[in-house]
Protein backbone atom coordinates (compact mmCIF):
# COMPACT_ATOMS: atom_id res chain seq x y z
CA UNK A 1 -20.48 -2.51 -37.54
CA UNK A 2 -23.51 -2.13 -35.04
CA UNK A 3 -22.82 -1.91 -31.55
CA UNK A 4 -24.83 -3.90 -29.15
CA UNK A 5 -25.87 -2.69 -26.48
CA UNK A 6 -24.98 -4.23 -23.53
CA UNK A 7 -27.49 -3.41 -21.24
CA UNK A 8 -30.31 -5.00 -23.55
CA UNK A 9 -28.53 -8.25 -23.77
CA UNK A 10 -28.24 -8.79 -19.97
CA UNK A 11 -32.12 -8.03 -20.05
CA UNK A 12 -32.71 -10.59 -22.68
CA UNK A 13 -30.25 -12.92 -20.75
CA UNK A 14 -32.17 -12.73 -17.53
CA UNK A 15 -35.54 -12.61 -19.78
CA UNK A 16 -34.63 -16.30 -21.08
CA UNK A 17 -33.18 -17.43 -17.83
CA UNK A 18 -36.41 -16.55 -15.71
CA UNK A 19 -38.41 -18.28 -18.87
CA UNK A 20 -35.95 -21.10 -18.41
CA UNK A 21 -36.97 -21.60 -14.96
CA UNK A 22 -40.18 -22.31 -15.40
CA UNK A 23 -39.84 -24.86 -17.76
CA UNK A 24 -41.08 -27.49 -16.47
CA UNK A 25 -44.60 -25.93 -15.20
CA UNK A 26 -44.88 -24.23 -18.94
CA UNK A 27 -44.69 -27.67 -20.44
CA UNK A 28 -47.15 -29.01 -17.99
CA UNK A 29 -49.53 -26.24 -17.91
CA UNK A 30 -49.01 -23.50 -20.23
CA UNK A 31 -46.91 -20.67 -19.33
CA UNK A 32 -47.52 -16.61 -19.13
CA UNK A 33 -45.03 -14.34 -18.56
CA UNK A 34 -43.93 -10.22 -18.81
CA UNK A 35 -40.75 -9.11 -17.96
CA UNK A 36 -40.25 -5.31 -17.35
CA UNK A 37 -37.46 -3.14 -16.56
CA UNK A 38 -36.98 0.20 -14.99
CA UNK A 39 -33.66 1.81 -15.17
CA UNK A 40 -32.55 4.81 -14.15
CA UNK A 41 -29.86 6.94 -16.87
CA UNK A 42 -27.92 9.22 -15.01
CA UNK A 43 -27.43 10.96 -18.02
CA UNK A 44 -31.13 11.97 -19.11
CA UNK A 45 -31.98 12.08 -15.42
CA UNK A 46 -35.46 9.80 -16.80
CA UNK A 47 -36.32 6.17 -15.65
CA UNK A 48 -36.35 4.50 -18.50
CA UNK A 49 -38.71 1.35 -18.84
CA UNK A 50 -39.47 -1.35 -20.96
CA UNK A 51 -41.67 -3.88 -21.35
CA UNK A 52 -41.49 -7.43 -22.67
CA UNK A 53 -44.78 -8.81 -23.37
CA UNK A 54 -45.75 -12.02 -25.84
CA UNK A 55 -47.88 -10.88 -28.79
CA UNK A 56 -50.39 -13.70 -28.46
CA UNK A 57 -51.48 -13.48 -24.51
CA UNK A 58 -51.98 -9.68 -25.22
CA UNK A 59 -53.66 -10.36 -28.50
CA UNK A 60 -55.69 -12.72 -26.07
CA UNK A 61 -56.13 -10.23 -23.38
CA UNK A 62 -57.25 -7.38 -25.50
CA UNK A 63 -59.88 -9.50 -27.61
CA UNK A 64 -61.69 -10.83 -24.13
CA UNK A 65 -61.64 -7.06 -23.30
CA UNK A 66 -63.20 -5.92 -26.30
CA UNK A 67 -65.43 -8.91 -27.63
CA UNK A 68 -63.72 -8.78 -30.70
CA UNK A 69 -60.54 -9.92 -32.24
CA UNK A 70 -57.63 -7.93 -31.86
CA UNK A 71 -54.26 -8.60 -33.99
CA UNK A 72 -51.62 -6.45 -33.00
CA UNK A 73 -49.47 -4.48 -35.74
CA UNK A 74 -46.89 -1.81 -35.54
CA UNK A 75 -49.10 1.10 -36.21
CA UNK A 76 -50.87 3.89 -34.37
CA UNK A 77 -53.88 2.51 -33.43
CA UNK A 78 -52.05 -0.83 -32.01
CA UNK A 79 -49.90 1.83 -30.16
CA UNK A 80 -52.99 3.59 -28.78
CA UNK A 81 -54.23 0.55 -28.02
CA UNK A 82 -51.33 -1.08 -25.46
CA UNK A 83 -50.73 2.32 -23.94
CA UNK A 84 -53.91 2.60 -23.03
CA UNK A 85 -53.44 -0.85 -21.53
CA UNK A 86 -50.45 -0.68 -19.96
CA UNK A 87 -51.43 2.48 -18.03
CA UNK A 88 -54.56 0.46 -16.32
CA UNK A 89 -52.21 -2.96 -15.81
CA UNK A 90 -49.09 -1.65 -14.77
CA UNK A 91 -48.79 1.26 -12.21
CA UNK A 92 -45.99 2.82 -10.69
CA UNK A 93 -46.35 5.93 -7.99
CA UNK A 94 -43.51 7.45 -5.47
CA UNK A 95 -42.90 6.11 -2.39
CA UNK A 96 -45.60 8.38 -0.68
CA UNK A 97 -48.53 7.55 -3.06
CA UNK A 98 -48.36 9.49 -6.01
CA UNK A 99 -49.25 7.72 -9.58
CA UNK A 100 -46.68 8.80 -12.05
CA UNK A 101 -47.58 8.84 -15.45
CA UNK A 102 -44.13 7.62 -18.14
CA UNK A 103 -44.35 9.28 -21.47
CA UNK A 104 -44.54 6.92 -24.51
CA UNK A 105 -41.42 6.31 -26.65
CA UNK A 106 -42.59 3.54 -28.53
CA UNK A 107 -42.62 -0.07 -29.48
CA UNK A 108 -41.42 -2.93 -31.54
CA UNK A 109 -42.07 -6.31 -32.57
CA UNK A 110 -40.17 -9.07 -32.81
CA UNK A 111 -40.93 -12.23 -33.81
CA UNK A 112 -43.93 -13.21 -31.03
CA UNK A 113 -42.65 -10.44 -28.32
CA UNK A 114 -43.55 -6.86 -28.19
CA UNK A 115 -41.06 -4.71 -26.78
CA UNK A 116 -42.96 -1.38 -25.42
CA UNK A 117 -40.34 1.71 -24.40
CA UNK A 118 -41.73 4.58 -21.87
CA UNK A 119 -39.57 7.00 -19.78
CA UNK A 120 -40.34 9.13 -16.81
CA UNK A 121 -38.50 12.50 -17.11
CA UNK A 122 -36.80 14.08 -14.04
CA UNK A 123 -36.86 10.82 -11.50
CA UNK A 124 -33.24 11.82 -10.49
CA UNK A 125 -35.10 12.78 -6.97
CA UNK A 126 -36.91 9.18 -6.57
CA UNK A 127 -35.74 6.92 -3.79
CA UNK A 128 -38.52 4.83 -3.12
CA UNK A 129 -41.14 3.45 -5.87
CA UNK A 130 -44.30 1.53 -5.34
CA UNK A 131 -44.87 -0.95 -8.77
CA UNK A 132 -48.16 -2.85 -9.20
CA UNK A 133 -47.93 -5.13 -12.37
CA UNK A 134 -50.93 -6.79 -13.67
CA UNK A 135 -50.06 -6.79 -17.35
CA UNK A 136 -52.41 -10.18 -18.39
CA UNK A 137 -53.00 -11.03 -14.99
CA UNK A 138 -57.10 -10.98 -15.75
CA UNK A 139 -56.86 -13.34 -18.89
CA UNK A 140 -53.77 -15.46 -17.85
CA UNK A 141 -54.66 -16.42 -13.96
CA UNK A 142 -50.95 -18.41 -13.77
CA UNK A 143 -49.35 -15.16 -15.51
CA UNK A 144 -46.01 -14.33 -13.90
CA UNK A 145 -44.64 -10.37 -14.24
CA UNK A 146 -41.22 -10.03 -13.33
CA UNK A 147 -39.61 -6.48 -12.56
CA UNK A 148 -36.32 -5.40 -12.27
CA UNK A 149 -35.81 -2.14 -10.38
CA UNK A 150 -32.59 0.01 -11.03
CA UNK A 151 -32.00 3.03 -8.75
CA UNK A 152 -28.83 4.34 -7.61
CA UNK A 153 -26.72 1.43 -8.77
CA UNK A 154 -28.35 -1.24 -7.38
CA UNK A 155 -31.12 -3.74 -8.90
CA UNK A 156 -34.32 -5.21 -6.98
CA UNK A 157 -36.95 -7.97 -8.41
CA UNK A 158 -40.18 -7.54 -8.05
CA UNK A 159 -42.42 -10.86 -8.98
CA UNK A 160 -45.93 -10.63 -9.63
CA UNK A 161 -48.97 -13.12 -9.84
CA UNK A 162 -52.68 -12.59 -10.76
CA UNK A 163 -53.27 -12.40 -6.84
CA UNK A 164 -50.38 -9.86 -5.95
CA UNK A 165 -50.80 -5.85 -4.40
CA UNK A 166 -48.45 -2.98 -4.75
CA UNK A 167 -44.69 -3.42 -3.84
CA UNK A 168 -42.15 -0.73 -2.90
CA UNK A 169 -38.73 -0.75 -3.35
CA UNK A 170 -36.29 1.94 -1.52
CA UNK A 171 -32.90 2.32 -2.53
């Protein structure tokens, strides 16, 4: 039997749950949303971090960008393609300014979300972070980025908008 792990259900628990509280403005208006997570593993001594991004508003996204259609598949250049993305749209320094750069893991797709895994080796020294998150925020103006922030045993959100700077978190 396959074990679950834990950790990834609470994510997709408060995934759904954030979704869920929108509800009312997605059926109204449309709705846009990422959901990312940064976690720190004791064990590895790397903050691990993944993304949660629907397939169609970055299919959307990356055509405007390029002027030309862009269907996403699991393969190398697709890969290429949203890290190169991701390290324009989502940002994350230390506390006194200094852009840190996660090495690429991978990704998956499931269904209509892309799930996009990075880790930044050797953060067991990091007590403050600085996050900007504008994953879709240039093709989706009412796009709303959650991140959750795990440091030292304790969680902070981060919420993002279109119009929305930097944000530290110090734990």
């Amino acid at each position: 039997m396959k074990s679950i792990n834990l950790r990834h259900v609470v994510y997709a628990l408060l995934f759904v749950i954030s979704c869920a509280t929108f509800t009312d403005r997605a059926l109204a208006h449309g709705f846009h949303a990422s959901f990312s997570v940064l976690e720190f593993n004791p064990r590895t001594q790397s903050l691990e971090i993944i993304h949660r991004i629907f397939i169609q508003d970055l299919e959307l996204a990356l055509s405007e960008k390029s002027k030309t259609p862009v269907t996403l598949n699991e393969d190398a250049a697709t890969e290429r393609t949203v890290r190169d993305y991701l390290a324009q749209r989502f940002v994350i320094a230390t506390g006194d300014g200094a852009k840190l750069s996660p090495e690429w893991v991978g990704m998956k797709m499931q269904v209509d979300t892309l799930f996009v895994y990075m880790e930044l080796k050797d953060a067991g020294a990091l007590n403050t972070l600085t996050v900007k998150d504008g994953i879709l925020t240039e093709s989706h103006p009412g796009q709303v980025n959650t991140v959750n922030v795990t440091l030292k045993g304790r969680t902070q959100t981060l919420i993002f908008s279109s119009t929305d700077d930097a944000q530290t978190v110090t734990f």
